[in-house]
Protein backbone atom coordinates (compact mmCIF):
# COMPACT_ATOMS: atom_id res chain seq x y z
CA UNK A 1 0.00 0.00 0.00
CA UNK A 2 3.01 2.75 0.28
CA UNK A 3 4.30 1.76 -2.43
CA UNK A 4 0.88 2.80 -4.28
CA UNK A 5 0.50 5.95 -1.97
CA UNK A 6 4.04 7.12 -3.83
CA UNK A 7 2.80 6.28 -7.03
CA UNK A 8 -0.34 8.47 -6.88
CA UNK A 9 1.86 11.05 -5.98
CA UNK A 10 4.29 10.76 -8.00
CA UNK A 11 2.22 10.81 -10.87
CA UNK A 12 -0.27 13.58 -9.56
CA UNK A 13 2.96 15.56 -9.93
CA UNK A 14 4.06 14.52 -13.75
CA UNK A 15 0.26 14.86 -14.52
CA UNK A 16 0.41 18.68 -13.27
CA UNK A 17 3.85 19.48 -15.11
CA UNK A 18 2.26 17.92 -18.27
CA UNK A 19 -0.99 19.47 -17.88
CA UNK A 20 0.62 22.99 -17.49
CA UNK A 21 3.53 22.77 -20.11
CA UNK A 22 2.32 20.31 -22.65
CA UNK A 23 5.44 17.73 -21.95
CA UNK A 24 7.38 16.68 -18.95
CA UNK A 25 5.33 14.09 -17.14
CA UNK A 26 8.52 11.06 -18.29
CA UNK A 27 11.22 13.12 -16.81
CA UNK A 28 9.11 13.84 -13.62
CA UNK A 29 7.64 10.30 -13.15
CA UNK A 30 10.77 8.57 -14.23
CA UNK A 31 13.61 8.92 -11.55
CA UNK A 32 11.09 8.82 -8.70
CA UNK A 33 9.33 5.79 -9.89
CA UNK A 34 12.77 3.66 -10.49
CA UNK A 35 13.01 3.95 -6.51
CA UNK A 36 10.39 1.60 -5.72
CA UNK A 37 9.66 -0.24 -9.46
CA UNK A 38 12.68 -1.65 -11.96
CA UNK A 39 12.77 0.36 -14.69
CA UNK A 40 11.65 -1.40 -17.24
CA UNK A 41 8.35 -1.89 -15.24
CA UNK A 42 8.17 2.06 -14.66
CA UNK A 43 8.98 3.11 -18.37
CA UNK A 44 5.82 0.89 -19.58
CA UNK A 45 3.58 2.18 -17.38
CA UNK A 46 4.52 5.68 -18.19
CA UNK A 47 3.80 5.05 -21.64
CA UNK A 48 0.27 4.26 -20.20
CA UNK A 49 -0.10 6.77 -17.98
CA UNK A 50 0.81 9.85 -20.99
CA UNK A 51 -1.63 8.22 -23.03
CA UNK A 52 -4.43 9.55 -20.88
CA UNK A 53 -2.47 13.05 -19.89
CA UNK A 54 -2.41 13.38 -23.93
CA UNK A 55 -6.30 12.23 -24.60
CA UNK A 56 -7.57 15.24 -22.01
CA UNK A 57 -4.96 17.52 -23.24
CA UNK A 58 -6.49 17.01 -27.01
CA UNK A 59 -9.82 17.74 -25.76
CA UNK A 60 -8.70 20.98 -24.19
CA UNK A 61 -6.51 21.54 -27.15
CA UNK A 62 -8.77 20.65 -30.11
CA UNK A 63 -9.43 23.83 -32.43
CA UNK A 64 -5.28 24.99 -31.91
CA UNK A 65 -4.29 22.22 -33.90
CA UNK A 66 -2.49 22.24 -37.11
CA UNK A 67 -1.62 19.48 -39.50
CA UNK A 68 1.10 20.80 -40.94
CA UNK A 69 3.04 21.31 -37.68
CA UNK A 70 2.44 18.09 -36.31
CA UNK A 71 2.02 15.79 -39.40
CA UNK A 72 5.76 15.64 -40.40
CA UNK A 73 7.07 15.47 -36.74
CA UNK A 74 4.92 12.27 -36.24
CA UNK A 75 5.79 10.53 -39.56
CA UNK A 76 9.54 11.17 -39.21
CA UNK A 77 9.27 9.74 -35.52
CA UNK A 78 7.93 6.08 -36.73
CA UNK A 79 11.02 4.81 -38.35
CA UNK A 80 12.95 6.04 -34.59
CA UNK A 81 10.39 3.91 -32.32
CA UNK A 82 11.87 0.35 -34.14
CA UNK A 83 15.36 1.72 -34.01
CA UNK A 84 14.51 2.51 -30.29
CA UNK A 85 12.67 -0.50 -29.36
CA UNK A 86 15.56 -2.43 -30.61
CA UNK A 87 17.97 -0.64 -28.25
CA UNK A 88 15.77 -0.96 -25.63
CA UNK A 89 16.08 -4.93 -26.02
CA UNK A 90 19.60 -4.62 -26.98
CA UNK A 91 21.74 -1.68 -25.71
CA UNK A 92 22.39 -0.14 -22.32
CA UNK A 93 21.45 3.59 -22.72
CA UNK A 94 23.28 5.69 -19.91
CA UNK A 95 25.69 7.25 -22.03
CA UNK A 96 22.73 8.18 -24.49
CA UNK A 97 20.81 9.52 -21.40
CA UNK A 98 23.96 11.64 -20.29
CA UNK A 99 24.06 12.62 -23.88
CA UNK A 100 20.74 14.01 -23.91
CA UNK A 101 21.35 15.78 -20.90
CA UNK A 102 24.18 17.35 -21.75
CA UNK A 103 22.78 18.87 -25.25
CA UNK A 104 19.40 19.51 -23.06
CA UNK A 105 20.85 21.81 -20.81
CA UNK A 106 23.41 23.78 -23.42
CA UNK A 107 20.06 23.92 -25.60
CA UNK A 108 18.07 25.47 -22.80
CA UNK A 109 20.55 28.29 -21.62
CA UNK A 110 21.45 29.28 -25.33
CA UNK A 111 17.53 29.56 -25.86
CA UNK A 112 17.52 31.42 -22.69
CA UNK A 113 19.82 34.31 -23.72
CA UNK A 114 18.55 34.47 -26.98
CA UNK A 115 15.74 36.86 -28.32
CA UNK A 116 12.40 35.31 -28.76
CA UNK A 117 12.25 33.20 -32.66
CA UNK A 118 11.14 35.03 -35.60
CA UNK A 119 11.25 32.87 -38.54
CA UNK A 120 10.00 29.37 -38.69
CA UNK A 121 12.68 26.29 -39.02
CA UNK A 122 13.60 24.60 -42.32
CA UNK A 123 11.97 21.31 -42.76
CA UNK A 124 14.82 19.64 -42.32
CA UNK A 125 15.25 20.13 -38.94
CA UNK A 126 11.26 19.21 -38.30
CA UNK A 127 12.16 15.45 -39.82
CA UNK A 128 15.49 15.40 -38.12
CA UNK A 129 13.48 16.43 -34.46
CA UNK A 130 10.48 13.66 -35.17
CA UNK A 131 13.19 11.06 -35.91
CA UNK A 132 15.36 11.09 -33.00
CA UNK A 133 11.70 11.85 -30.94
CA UNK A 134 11.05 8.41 -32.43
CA UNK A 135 14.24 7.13 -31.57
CA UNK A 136 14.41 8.39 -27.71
CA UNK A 137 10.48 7.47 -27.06
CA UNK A 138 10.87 3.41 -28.33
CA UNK A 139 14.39 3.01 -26.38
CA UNK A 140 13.58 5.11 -23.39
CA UNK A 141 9.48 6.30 -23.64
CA UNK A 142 10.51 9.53 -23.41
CA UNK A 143 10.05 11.22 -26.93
CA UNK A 144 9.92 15.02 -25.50
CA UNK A 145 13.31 16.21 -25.68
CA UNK A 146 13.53 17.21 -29.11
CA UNK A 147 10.14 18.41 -29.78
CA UNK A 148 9.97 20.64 -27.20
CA UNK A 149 13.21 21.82 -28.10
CA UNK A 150 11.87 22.12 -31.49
CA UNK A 151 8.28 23.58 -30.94
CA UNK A 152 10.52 26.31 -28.71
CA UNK A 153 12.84 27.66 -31.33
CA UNK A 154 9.65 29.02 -33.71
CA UNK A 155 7.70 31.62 -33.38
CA UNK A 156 4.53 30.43 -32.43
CA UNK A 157 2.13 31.30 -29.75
CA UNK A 158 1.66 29.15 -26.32
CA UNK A 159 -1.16 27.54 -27.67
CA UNK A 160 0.32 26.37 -31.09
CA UNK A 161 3.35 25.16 -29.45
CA UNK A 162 1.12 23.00 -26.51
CA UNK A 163 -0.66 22.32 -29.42
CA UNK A 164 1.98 20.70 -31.42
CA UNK A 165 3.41 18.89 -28.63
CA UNK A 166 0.07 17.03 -27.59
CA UNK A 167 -0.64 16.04 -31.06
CA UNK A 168 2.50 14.24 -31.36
CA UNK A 169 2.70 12.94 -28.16
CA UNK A 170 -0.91 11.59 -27.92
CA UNK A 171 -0.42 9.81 -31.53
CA UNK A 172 3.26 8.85 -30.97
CA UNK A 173 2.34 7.78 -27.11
CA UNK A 174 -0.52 5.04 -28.36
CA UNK A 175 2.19 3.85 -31.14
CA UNK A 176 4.88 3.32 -28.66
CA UNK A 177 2.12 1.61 -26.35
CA UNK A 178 1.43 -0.72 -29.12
CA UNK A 179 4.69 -1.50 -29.67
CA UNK A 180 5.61 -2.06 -25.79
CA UNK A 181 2.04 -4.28 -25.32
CA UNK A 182 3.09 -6.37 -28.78
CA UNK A 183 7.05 -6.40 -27.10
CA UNK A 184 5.97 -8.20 -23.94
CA UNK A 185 6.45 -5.12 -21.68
CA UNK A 186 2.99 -4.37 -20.53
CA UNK A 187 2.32 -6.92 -18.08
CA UNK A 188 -0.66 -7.38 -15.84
CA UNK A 189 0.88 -5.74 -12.80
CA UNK A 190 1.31 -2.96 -14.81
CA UNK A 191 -1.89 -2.34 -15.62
CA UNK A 192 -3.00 -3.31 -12.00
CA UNK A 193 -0.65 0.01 -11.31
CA UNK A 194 -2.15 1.45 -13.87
CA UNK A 195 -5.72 1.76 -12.84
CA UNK A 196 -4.72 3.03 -8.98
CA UNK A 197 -2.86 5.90 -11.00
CA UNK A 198 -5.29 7.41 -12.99
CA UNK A 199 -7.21 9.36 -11.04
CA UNK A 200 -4.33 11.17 -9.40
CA UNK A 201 -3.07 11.58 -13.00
CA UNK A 202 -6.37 12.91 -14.00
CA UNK A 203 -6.65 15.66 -10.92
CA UNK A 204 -3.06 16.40 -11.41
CA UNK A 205 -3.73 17.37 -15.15
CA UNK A 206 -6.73 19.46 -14.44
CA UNK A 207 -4.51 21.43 -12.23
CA UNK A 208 -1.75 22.24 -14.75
CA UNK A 209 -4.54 23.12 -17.05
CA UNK A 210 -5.94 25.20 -14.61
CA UNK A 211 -2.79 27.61 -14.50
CA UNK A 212 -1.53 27.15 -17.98
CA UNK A 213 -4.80 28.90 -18.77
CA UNK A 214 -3.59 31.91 -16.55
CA UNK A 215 -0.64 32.91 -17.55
CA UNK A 216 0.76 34.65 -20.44
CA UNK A 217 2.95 34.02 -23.52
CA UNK A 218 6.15 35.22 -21.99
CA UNK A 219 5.82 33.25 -18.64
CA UNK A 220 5.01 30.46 -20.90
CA UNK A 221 8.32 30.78 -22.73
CA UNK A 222 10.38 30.91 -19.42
CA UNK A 223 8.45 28.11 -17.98
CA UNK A 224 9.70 25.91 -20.61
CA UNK A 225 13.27 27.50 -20.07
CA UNK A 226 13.34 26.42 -16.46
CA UNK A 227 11.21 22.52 -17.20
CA UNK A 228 14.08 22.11 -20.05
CA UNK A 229 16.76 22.50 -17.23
CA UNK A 230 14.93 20.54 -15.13
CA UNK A 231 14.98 18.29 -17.65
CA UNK A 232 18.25 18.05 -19.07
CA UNK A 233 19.63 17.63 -15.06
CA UNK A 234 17.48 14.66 -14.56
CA UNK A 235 18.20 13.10 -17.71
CA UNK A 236 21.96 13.69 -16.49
CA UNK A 237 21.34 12.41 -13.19
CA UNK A 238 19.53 8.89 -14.22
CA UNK A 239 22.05 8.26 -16.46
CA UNK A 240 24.46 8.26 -13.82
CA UNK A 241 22.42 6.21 -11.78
């Protein structure tokens, strides 16, 4: 029973962070999870867990989104999930994790000190972002990285870049859950897990909803700022782990 008490918070937490910044709820969940759960029990039923962050977060999203942003991001990703899955089975993936973290942070302080985006990317660099999404969500379930780094560096409004974001992770999330269920990772304690977390998960996104709704397009911006440090840390410290 503890054990379930810390996962209902733990994931009332990455439901919150999700809910208010449209990605985050892997990087939250993840480290705090491997404490009481193996890791490649946790990473499964995170998978599970974003697929219902990303169903309410389409609802609340549904008239921002745009095909065009989120199509070729999603496309690109599906050759990276079999790459990933395969490393999953295969390959350890600290160094890939420390990596990340490392190119995380340095992206997140140069976006910092830089003025706000004013031209769109080039298209190669939307195909480039979906594929190594694809690659990082089958290996590790944790596609976010380079979409929000991505969705950040164009000039888009808050809602077009939460937008984005949920598309792609609601469509990539029930792909890689398809691909973990067919892989033999989705056991029935999982899902037993599973069903005590959702409604934690579910309060926890209505609150992040709650504030993302109240603030503005510049606290926005620096909100991601500070989750992408966050983020790149704790990719850092797992990998060291």
């Amino acid at each position: 029973m503890p054990e379930i008490i810390y996962l209902c918070v733990i994931v009332f937490t990455a439901g919150f962070v999700q809910g208010l910044t449209g990605f985050g709820s892997m990087m939250v969940a993840l480290p705090l999870m491997v404490l009481i759960v193996d890791i490649k029990s946790a990473i499964p039923l995170i998978v599970l867990l974003g697929i219902v962050i990303n169903t309410m977060l389409v609802f609340q999203l549904a008239k921002h989104f745009e095909r065009k942003k989120w199509l070729p991001l999603f496309l690109s990703s599906v050759p990276g999930i079999f790459i990933g899955i395969y490393i999953l089975k295969t390959v350890e993936t600290r160094s890939l994790e420390i990596l990340l973290g490392v190119v995380i942070l340095t992206t997140a302080t140069a976006m910092w000190l830089s003025k706000p985006p004013e031209k769109e990317l080039p298209t190669p660099f939307t195909f480039l972002a979906g594929f190594i999404a694809g690659l990082l969500g089958g290996s590790m379930g944790a596609p976010g990285p380079p979409i929000i780094i991505y969705t950040s560096l164009q000039p888009w409004t808050k809602r077009q870049i939460k937008s984005t974001m949920v598309a792609f992770f609601a469509i990539g999330g029930v792909g890689i859950g398809i691909f973990y269920y067919y892989s033999g990772f989705i056991t029935d304690s999982i899902l037993r897990s599973f069903t005590f977390c959702v409604i934690p998960l579910v309060s926890g996104v209505l609150a992040g909803v709650f504030l993302f709704n109240k603030i503005d397009e510049n606290i926005y911006r620096r909100v991601v700022h500070v989750a992408l440090f966050i983020l790149g840390a704790m990719m850092i410290g797992k990998g060291w782990l």
